[in-house]
Protein backbone atom coordinates (compact mmCIF):
# COMPACT_ATOMS: atom_id res chain seq x y z
CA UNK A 1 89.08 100.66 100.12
CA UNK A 2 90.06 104.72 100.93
CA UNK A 3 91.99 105.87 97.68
CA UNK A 4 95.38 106.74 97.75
CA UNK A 5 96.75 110.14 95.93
CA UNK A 6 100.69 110.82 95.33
CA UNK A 7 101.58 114.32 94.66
CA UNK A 8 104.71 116.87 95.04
CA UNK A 9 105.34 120.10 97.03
CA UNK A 10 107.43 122.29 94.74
CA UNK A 11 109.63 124.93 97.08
CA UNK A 12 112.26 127.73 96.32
CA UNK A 13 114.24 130.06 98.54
CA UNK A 14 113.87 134.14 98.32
CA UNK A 15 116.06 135.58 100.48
CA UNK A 16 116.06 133.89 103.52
CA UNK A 17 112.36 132.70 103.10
CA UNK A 18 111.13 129.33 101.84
CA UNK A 19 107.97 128.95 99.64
CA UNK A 20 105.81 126.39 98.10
CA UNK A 21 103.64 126.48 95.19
CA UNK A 22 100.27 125.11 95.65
CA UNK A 23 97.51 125.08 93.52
CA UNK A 24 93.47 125.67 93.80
CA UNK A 25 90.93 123.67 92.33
CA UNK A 26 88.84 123.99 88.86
CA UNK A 27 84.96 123.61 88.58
CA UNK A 28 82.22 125.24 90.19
CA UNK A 29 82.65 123.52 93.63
CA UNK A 30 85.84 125.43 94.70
CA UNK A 31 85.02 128.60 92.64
CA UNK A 32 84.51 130.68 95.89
CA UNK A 33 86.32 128.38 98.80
CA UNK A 34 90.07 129.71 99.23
CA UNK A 35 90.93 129.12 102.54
CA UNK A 36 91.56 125.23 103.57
CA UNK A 37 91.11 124.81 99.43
CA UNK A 38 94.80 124.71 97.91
CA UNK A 39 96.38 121.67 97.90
CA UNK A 40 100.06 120.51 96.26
CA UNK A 41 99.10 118.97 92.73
CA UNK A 42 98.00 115.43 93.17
CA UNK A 43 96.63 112.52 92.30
CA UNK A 44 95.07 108.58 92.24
CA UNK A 45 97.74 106.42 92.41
CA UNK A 46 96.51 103.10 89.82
CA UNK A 47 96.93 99.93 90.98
CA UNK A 48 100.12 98.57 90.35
CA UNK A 49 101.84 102.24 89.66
CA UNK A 50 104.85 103.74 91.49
CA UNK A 51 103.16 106.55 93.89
CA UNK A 52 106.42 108.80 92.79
CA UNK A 53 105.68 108.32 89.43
CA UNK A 54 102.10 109.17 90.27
CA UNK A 55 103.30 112.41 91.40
CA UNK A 56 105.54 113.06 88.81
CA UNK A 57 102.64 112.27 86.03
CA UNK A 58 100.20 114.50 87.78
CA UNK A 59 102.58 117.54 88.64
CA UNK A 60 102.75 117.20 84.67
CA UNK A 61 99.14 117.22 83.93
CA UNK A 62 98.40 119.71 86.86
CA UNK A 63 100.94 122.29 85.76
CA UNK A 64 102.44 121.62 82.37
CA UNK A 65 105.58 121.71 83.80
CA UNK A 66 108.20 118.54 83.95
CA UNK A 67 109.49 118.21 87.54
CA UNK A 68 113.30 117.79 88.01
CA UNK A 69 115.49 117.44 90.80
CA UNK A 70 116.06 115.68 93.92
CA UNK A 71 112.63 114.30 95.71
CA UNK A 72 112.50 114.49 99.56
CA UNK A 73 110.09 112.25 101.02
CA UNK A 74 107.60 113.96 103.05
CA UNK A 75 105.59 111.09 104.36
CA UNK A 76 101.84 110.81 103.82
CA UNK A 77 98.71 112.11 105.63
CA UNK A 78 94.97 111.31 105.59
CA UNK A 79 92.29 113.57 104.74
CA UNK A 80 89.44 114.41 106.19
CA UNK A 81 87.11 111.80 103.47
CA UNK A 82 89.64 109.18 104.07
CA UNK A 83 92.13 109.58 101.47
CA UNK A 84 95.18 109.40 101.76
CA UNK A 85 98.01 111.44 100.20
CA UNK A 86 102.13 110.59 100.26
CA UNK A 87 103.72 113.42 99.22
CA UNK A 88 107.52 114.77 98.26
CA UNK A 89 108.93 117.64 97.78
CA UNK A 90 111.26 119.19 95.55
CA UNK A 91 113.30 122.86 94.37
CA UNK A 92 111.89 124.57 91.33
CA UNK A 93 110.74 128.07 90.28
CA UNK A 94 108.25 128.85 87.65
CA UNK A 95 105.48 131.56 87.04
CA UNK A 96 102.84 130.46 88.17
CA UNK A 97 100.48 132.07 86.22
CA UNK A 98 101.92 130.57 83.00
CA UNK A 99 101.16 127.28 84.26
CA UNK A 100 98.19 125.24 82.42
CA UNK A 101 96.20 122.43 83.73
CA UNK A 102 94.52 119.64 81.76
CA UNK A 103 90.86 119.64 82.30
CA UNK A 104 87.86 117.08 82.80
CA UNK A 105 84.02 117.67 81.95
CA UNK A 106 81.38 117.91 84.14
CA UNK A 107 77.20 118.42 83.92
CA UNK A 108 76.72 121.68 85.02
CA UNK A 109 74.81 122.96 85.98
CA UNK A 110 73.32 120.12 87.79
CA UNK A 111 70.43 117.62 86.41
CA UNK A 112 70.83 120.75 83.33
CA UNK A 113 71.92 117.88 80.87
CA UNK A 114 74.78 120.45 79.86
CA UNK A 115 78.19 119.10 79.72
CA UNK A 116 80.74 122.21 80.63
CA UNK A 117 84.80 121.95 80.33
CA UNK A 118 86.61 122.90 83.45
CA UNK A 119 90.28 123.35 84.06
CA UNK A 120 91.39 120.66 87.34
CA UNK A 121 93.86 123.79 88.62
CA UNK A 122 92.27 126.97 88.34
CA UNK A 123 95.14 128.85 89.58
CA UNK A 124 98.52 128.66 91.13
CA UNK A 125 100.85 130.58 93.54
CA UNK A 126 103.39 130.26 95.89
CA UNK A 127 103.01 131.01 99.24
CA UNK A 128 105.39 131.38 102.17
CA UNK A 129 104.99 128.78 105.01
CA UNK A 130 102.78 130.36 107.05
CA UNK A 131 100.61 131.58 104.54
CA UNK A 132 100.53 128.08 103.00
CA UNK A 133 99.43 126.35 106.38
CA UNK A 134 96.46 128.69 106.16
CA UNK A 135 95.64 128.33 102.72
CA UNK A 136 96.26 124.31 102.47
CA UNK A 137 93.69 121.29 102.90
CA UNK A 138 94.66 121.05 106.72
CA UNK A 139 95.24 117.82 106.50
CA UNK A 140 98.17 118.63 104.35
CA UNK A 141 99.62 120.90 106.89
CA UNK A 142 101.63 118.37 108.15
CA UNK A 143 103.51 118.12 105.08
CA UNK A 144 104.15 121.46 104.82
CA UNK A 145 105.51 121.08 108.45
CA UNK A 146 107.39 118.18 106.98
CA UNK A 147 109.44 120.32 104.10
CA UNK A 148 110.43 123.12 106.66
CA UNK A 149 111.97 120.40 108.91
CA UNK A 150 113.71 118.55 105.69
CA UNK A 151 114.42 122.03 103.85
CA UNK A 152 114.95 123.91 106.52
CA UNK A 153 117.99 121.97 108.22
CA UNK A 154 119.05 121.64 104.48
CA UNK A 155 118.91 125.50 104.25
CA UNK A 156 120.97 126.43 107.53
CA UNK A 157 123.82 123.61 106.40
CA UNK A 158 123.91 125.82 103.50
CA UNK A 159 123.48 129.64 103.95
């Protein structure tokens, strides 16, 4: 059965410009990707769990920071393995590189017999929309595209 993530698209307005904070993976495998590589922090939804709350629990654990505000639904897409991702969005700010990421262990190098601690967000930033489509798991684009519709009319009813 393909595994479904939950996850949320933090945005804030400079000037007349809207940007999102994503964030790139930890561990050896996405040490030198970049492009295609960020992603908005996610994760599993359990059986049985609220995919919001999902979101919520993982922004947490991705970022350290507690997510507030009003959620916009941003609809869901499926990656390129099969997984699929519902996503919302809401307003914050933060710095992102103040932000700290819980970690998981992993045997590394491989067949080594070495266990290694890595950090599951290795960094964070925000990015303006068009930066962010580059930058973004394309198969996430599409939520991106999603905010700037939601936000975006939101925005121009008032400013």
């Amino acid at each position: 059965m393909p595994k479904i993530s939950a996850g949320l698209l933090m945005y804030r307005v400079r000037g007349a410009c809207l940007e999102v904070l994503l964030v790139h993976p930890g561990g050896p495998f996405w040490k030198k990707k970049d492009v295609g590589a960020w992603t908005l922090p996610k994760g599993e939804v359990e059986p049985a769990e609220d995919a919001l709350e999902t979101a919520r629990r993982e922004f947490i654990e991705e970022t350290g920071l507690e997510p507030q505000g009003e959620f916009l639904p941003l609809g869901e897409v499926v990656q390129k393995g099969g997984k699929t991702v519902r996503a919302w969005a809401f307003e914050g700010d933060c710095d992102p590189a103040a932000l700290r990421s819980n970690t998981f262990t992993l045997e590394w190098p491989p067949r080594s017999g070495k266990k290694q601690e890595f950090p599951e967000i290795d960094r964070a930033a925000f990015f303006t929309l068009d930066e962010a489509r580059k930058k973004i798991n394309p198969a996430q684009v599409a939520l991106v595209d999603a905010l700037e519709g939601i936000a975006g009319s939101k925005l121009k009813r008032t400013h």
